[in-house]
C-alpha atoms as a PDB file:
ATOM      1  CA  UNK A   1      49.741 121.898 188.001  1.00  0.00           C
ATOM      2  CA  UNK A   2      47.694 124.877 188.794  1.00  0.00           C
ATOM      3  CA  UNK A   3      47.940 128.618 190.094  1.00  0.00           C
ATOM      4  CA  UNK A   4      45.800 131.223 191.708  1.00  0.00           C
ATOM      5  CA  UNK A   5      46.564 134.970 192.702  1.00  0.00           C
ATOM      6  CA  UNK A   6      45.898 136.473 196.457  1.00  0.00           C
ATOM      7  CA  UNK A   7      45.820 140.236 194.300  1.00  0.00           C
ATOM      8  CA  UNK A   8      47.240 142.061 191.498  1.00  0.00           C
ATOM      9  CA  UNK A   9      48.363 145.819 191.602  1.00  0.00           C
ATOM     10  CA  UNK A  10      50.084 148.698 193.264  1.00  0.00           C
ATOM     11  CA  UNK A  11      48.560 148.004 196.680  1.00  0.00           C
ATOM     12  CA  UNK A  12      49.834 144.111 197.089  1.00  0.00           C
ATOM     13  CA  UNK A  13      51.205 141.422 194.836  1.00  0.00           C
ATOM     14  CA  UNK A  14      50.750 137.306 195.490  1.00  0.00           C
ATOM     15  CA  UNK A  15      50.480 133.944 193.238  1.00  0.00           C
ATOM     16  CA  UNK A  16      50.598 130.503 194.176  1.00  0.00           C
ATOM     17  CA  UNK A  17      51.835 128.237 192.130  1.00  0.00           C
ATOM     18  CA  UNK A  18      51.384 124.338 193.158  1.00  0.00           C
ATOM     19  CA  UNK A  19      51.054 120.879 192.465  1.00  0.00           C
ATOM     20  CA  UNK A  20      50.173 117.951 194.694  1.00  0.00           C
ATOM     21  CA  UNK A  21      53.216 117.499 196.347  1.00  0.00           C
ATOM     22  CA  UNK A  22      54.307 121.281 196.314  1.00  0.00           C
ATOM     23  CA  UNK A  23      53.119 125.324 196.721  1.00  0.00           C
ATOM     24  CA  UNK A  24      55.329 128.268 196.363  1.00  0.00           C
ATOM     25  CA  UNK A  25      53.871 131.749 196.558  1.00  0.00           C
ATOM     26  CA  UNK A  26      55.378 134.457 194.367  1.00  0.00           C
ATOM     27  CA  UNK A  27      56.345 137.786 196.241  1.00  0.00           C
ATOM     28  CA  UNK A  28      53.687 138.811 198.992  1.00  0.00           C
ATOM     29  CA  UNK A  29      52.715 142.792 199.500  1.00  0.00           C
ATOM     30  CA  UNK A  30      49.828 142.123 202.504  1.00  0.00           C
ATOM     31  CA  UNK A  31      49.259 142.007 205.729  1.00  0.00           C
ATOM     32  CA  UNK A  32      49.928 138.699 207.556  1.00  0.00           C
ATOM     33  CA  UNK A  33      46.246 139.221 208.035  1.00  0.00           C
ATOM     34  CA  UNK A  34      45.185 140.051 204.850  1.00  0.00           C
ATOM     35  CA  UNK A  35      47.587 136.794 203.366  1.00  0.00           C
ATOM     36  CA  UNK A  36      45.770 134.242 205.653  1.00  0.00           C
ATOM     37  CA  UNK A  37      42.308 135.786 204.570  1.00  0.00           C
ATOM     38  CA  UNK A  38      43.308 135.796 200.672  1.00  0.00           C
ATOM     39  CA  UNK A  39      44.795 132.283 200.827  1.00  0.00           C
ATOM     40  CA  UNK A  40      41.953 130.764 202.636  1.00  0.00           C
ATOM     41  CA  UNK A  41      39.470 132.565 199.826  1.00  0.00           C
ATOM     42  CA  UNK A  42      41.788 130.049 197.666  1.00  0.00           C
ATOM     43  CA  UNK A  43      41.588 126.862 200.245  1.00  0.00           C
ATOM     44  CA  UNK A  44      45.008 127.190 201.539  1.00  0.00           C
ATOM     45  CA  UNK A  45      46.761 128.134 204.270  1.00  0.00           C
ATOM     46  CA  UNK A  46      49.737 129.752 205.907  1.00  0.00           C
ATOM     47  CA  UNK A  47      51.674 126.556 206.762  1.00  0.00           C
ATOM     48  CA  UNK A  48      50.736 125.367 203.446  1.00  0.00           C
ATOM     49  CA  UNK A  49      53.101 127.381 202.056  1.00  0.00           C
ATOM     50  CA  UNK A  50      56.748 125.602 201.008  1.00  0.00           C
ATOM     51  CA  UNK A  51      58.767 128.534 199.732  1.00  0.00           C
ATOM     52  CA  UNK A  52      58.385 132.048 198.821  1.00  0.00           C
ATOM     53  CA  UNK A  53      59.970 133.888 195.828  1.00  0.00           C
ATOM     54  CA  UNK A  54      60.596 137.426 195.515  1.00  0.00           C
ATOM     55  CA  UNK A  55      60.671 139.083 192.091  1.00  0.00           C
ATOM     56  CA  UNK A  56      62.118 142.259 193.571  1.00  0.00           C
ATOM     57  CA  UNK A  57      62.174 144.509 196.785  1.00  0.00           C
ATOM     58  CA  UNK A  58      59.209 147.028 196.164  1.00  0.00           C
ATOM     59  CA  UNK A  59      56.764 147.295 199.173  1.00  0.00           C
ATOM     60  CA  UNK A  60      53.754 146.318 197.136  1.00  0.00           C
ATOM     61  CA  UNK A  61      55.493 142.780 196.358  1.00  0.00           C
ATOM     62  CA  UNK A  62      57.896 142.401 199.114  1.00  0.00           C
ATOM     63  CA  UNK A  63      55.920 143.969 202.009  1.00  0.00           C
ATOM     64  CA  UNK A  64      54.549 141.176 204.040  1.00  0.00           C
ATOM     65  CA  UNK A  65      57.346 138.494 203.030  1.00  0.00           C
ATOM     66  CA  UNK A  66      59.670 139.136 205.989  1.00  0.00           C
ATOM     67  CA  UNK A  67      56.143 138.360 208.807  1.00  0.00           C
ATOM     68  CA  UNK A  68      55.306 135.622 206.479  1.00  0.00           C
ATOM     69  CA  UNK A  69      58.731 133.559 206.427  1.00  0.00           C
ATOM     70  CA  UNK A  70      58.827 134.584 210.010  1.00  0.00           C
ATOM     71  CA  UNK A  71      55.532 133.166 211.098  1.00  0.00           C
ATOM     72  CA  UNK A  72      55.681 129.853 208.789  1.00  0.00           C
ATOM     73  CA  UNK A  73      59.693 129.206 208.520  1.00  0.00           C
ATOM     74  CA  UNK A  74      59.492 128.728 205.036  1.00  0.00           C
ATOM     75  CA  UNK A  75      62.619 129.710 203.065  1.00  0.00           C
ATOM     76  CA  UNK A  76      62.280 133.227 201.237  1.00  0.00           C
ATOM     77  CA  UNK A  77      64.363 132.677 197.678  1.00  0.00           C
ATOM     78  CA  UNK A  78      65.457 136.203 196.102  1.00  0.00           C
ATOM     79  CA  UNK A  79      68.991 137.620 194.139  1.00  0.00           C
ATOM     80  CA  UNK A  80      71.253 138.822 196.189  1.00  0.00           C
ATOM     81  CA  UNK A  81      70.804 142.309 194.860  1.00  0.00           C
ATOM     82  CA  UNK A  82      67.180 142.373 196.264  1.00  0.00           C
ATOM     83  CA  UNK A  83      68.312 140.813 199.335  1.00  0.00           C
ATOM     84  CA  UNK A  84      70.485 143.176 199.987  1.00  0.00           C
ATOM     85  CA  UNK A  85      67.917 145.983 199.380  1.00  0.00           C
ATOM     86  CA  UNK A  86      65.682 144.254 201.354  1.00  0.00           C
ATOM     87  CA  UNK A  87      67.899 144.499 204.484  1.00  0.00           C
ATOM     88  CA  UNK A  88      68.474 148.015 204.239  1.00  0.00           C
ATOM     89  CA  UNK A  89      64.864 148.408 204.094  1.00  0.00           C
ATOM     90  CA  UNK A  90      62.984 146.218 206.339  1.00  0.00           C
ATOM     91  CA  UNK A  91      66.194 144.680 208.597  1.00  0.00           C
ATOM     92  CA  UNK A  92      67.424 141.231 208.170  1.00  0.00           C
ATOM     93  CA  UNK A  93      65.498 138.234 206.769  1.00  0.00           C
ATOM     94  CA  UNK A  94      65.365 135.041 207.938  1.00  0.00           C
ATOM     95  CA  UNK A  95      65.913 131.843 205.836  1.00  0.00           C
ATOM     96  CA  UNK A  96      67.092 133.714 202.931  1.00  0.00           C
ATOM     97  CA  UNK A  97      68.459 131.386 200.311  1.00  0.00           C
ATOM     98  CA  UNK A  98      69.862 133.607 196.820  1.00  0.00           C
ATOM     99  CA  UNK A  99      69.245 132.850 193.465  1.00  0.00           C
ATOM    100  CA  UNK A 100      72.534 132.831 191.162  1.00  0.00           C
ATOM    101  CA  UNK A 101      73.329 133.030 188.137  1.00  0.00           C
ATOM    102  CA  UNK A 102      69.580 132.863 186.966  1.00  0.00           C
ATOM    103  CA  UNK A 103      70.144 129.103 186.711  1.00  0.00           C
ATOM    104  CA  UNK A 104      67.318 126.571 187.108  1.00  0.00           C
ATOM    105  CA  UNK A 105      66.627 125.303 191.108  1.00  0.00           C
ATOM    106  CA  UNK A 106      63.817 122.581 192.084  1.00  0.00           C
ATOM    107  CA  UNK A 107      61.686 123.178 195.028  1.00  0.00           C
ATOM    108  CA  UNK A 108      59.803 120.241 195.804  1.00  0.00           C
ATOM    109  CA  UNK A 109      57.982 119.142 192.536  1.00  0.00           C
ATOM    110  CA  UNK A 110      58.501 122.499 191.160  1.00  0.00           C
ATOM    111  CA  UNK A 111      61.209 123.814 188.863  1.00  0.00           C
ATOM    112  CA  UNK A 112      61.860 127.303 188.831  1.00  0.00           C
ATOM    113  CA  UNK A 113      63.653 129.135 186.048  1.00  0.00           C
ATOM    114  CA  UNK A 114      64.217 132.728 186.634  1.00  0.00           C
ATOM    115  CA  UNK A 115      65.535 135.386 184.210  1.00  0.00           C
ATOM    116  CA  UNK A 116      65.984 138.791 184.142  1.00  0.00           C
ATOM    117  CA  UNK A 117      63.732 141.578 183.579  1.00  0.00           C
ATOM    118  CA  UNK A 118      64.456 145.889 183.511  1.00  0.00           C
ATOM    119  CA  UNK A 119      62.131 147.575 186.160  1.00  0.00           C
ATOM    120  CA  UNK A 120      63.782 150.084 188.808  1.00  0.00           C
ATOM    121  CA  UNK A 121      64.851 147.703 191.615  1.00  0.00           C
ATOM    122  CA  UNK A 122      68.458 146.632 192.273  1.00  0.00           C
ATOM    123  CA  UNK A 123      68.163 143.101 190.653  1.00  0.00           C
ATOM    124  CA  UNK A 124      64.492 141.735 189.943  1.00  0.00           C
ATOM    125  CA  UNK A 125      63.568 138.680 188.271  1.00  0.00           C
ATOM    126  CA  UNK A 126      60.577 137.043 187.286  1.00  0.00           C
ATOM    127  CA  UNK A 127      60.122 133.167 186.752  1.00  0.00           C
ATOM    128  CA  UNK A 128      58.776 129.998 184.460  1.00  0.00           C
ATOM    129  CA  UNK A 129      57.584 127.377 186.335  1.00  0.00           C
ATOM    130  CA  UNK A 130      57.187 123.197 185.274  1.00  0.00           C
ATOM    131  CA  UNK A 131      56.209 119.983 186.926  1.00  0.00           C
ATOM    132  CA  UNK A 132      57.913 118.483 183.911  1.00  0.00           C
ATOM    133  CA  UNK A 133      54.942 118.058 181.919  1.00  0.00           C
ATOM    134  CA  UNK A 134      53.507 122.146 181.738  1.00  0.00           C
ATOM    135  CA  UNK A 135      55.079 125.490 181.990  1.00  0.00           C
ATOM    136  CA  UNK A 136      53.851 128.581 183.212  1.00  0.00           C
ATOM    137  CA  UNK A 137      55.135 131.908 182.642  1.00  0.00           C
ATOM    138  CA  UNK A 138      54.963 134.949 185.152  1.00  0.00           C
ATOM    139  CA  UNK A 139      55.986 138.041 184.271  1.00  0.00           C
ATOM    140  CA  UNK A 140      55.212 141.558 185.639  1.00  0.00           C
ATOM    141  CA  UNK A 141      57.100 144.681 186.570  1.00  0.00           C
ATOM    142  CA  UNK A 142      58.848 145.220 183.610  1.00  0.00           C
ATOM    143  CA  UNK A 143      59.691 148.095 181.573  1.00  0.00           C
ATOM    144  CA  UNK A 144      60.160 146.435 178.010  1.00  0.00           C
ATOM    145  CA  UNK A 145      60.379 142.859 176.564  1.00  0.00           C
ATOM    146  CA  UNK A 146      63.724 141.472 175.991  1.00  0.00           C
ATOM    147  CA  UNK A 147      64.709 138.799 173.278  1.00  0.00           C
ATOM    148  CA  UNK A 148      65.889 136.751 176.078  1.00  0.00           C
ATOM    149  CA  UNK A 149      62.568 137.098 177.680  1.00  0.00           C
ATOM    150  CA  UNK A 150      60.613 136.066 174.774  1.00  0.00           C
ATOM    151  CA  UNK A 151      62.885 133.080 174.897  1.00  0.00           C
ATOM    152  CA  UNK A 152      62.001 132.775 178.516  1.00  0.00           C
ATOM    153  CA  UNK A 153      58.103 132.636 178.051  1.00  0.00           C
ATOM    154  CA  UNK A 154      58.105 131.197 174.273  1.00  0.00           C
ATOM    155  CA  UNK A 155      56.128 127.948 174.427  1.00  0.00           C
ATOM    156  CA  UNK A 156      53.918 128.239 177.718  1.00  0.00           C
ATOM    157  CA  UNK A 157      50.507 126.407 178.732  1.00  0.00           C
ATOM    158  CA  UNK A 158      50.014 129.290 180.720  1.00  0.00           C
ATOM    159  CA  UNK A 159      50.976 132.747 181.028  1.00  0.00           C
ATOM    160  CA  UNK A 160      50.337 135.359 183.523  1.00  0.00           C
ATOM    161  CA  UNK A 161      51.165 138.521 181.844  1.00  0.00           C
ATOM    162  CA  UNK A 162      51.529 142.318 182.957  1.00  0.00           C
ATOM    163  CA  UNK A 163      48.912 144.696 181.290  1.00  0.00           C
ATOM    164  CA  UNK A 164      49.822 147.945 183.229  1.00  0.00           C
ATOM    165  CA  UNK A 165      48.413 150.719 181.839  1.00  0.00           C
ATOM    166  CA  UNK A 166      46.902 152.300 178.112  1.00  0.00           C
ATOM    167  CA  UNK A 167      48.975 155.443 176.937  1.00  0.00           C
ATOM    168  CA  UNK A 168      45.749 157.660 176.579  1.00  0.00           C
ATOM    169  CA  UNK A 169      44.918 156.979 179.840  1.00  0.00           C
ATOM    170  CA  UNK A 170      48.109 157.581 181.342  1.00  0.00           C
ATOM    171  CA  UNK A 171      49.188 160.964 179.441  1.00  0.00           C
ATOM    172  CA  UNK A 172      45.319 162.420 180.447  1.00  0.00           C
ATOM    173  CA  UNK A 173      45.496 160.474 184.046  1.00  0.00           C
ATOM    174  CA  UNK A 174      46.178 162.409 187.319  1.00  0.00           C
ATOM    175  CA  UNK A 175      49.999 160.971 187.538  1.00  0.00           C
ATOM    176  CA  UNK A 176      52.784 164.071 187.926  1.00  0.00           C
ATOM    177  CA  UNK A 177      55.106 164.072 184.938  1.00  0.00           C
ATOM    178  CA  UNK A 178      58.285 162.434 186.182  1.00  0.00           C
ATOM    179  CA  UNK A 179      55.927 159.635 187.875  1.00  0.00           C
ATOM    180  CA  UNK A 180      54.436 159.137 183.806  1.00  0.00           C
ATOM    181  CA  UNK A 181      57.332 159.036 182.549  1.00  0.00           C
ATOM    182  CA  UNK A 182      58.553 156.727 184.854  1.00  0.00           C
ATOM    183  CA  UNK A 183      55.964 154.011 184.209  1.00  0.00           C
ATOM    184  CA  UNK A 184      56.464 154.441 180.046  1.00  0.00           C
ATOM    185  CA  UNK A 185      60.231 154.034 180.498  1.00  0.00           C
ATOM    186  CA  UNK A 186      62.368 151.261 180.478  1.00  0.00           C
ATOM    187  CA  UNK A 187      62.398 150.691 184.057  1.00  0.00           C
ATOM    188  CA  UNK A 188      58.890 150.757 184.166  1.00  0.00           C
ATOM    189  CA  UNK A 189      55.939 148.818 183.569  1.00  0.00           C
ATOM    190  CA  UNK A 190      54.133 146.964 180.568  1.00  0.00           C
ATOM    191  CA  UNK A 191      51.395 148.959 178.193  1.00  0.00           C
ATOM    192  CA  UNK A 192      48.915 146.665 177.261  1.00  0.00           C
ATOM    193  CA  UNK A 193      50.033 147.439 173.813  1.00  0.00           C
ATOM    194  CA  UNK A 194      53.588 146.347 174.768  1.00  0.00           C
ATOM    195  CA  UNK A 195      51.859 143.269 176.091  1.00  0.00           C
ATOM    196  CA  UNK A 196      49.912 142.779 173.345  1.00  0.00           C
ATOM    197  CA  UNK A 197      53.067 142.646 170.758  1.00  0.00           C
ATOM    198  CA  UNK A 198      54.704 140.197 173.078  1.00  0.00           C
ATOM    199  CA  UNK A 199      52.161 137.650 172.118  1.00  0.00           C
ATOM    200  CA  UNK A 200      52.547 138.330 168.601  1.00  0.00           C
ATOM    201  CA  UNK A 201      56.263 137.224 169.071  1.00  0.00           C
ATOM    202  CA  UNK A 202      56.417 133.992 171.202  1.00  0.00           C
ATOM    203  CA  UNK A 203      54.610 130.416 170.086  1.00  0.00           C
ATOM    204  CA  UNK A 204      50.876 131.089 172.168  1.00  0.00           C
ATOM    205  CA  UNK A 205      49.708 127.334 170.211  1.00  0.00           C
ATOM    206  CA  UNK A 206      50.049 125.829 173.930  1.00  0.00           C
ATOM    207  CA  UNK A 207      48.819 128.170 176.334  1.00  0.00           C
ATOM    208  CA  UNK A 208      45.482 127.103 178.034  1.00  0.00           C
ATOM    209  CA  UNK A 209      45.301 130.471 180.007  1.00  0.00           C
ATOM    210  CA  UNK A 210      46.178 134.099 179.854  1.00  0.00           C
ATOM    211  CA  UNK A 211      45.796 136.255 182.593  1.00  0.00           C
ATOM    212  CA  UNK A 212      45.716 139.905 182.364  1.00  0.00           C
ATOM    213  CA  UNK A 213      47.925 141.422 185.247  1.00  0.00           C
ATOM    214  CA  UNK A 214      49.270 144.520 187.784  1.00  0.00           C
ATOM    215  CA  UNK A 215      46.218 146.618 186.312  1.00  0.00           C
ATOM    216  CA  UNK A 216      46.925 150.246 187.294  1.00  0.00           C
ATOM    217  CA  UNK A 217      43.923 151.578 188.683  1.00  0.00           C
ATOM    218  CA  UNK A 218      44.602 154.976 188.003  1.00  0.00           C
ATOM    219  CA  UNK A 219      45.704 154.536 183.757  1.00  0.00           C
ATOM    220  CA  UNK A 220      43.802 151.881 182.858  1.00  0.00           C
ATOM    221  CA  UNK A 221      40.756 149.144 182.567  1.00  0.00           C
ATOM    222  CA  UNK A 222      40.059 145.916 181.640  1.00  0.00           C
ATOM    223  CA  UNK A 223      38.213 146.436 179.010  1.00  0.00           C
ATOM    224  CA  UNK A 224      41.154 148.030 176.944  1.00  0.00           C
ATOM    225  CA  UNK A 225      43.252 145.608 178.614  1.00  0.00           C
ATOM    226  CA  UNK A 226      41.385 142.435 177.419  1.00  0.00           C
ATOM    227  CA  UNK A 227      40.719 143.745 173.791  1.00  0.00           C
ATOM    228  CA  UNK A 228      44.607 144.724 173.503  1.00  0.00           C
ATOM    229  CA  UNK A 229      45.449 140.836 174.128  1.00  0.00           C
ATOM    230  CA  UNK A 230      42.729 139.115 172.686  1.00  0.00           C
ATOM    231  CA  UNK A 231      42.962 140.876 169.646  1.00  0.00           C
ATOM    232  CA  UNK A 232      46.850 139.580 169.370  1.00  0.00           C
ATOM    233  CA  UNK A 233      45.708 135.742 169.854  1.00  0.00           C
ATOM    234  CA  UNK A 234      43.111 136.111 167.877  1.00  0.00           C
ATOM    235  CA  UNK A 235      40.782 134.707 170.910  1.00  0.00           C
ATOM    236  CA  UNK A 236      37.054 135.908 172.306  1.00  0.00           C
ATOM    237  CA  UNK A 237      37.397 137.994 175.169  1.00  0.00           C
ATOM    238  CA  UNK A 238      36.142 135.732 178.199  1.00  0.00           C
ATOM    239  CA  UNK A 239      38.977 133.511 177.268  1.00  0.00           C
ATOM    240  CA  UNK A 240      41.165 136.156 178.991  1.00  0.00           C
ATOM    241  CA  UNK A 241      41.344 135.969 182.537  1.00  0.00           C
ATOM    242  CA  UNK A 242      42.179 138.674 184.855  1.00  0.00           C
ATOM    243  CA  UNK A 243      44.150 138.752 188.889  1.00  0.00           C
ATOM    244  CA  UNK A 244      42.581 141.957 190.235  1.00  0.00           C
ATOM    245  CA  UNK A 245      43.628 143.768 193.401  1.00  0.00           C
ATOM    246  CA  UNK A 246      40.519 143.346 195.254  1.00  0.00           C
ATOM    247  CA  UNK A 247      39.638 139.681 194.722  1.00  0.00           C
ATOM    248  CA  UNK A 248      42.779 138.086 192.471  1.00  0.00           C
ATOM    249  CA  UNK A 249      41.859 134.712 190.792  1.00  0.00           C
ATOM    250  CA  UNK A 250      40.819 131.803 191.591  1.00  0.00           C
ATOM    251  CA  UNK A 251      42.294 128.411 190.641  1.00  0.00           C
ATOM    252  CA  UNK A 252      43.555 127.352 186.563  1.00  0.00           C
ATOM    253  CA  UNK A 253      44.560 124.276 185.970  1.00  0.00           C
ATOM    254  CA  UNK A 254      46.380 123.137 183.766  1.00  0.00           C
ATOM    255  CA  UNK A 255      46.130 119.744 182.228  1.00  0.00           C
END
């Protein structure tokens, strides 16, 4: 099983996760353009593709799903609360198939396990994913760390983990107020010290990769990003990889 990311951030938002026989990409904020030129960066492309998930209906994850699906025919798998909001934003998708109940679904080789995470959208979700043998963890776009979530990612061989933004940065940083306190709420994203104490909470003894992700450009850096979540496993700092906007990350496998 392996994964790769087209980008990370505010400006677009796309992993693939795949094995032989299967590839899903996770949520997809480009251009159909700018998706064929990331994915063949990566050695894939579009009709490569066997499903797309959507974690929720913001433009910078959800922008360039509905030309996608359109263009390839794969099915586009979302709740039914960000399917909904999808509609009223960008007209009706095709293929849609809803996830219910947050109960575990197979596409392909793949099983997907989605769960529930608090972010300002009308129902996201973020997922595990397993071949039977490893488990990866995604999760992003969320405004604190639930028990159930630690449940969710406790145990991974990989785990691709939101580092949004340091504190200092952010109360100094050019953001209005209400914007600020938007991203430190609930509903909003994950400090990398919020990150960072996540790891100190779930079993890390399997994980053969952690990737920093959804850096903000504006109220924060890799640098404090890395140290926040390498100092929590106790690891060197190049172990720690990180999905950037510009040039997201190659292939990890993991074996």
């Amino acid at each position: 099983m392996r994964f790769a990311s087209l980008g990370s951030g505010s400006k677009g938002n796309g992993t693939l996760f795949e094995t032989e026989e299967t590839t899903i990409l996770v949520d997809c904020g480009f251009s159909l353009k700018q998706t064929e030129i990331r994915l063949q960066r990566l050695g894939k492309a579009l009709d490569e593709i066997d499903a797309i998930l959507v974690t929720h209906e913001h433009g910078d994850h959800l922008g360039g799903v509905r030309r996608l699906a359109k263009k390839t025919g794969c099915p586009v798998w979302m709740t039914s609360g960000t399917a909904a909001e999808a509609e009223r934003r960008h007209g009706l998708f095709d293929s849609v198939r809803v996830i219910g109940g947050f109960e575990r679904f197979s596409i392909g080789a793949i099983e997907v396990s989605p769960f529930h995470v608090s972010h300002d959208a009308e129902e996201p979700i973020q997922f595990t994913f397993s071949n039977g043998k490893q488990r990866v963890g995604l999760l992003t776009d969320t405004g604190e760390v639930s028990s159930h979530i630690e449940r969710q990612l406790d145990g991974c061989d990989a785990l691709l983990l939101e580092c949004n933004y340091d504190p200092d940065m952010l109360a100094i940083g050019p953001y209005p107020y209400s914007l600020k306190k938007r991203v430190m709420g609930r509903l909003g994203h994950l400090s990398n010290q919020q990150a960072a104490m996540l790891l100190h909470e779930i079993d890390t003894s399997s994980l053969q990769h952690l990737v920093v992700m959804h850096l903000s450009e504006q109220n924060n850096c890799e640098e404090k990003a890395v140290s926040a979540v390498s100092g929590a496993l106790g690891c060197e700092k190049k172990w720690i990889s990180i999905a950037s906007q510009k040039d997201g990350l190659g292939w990890r496998e993991i074996v």
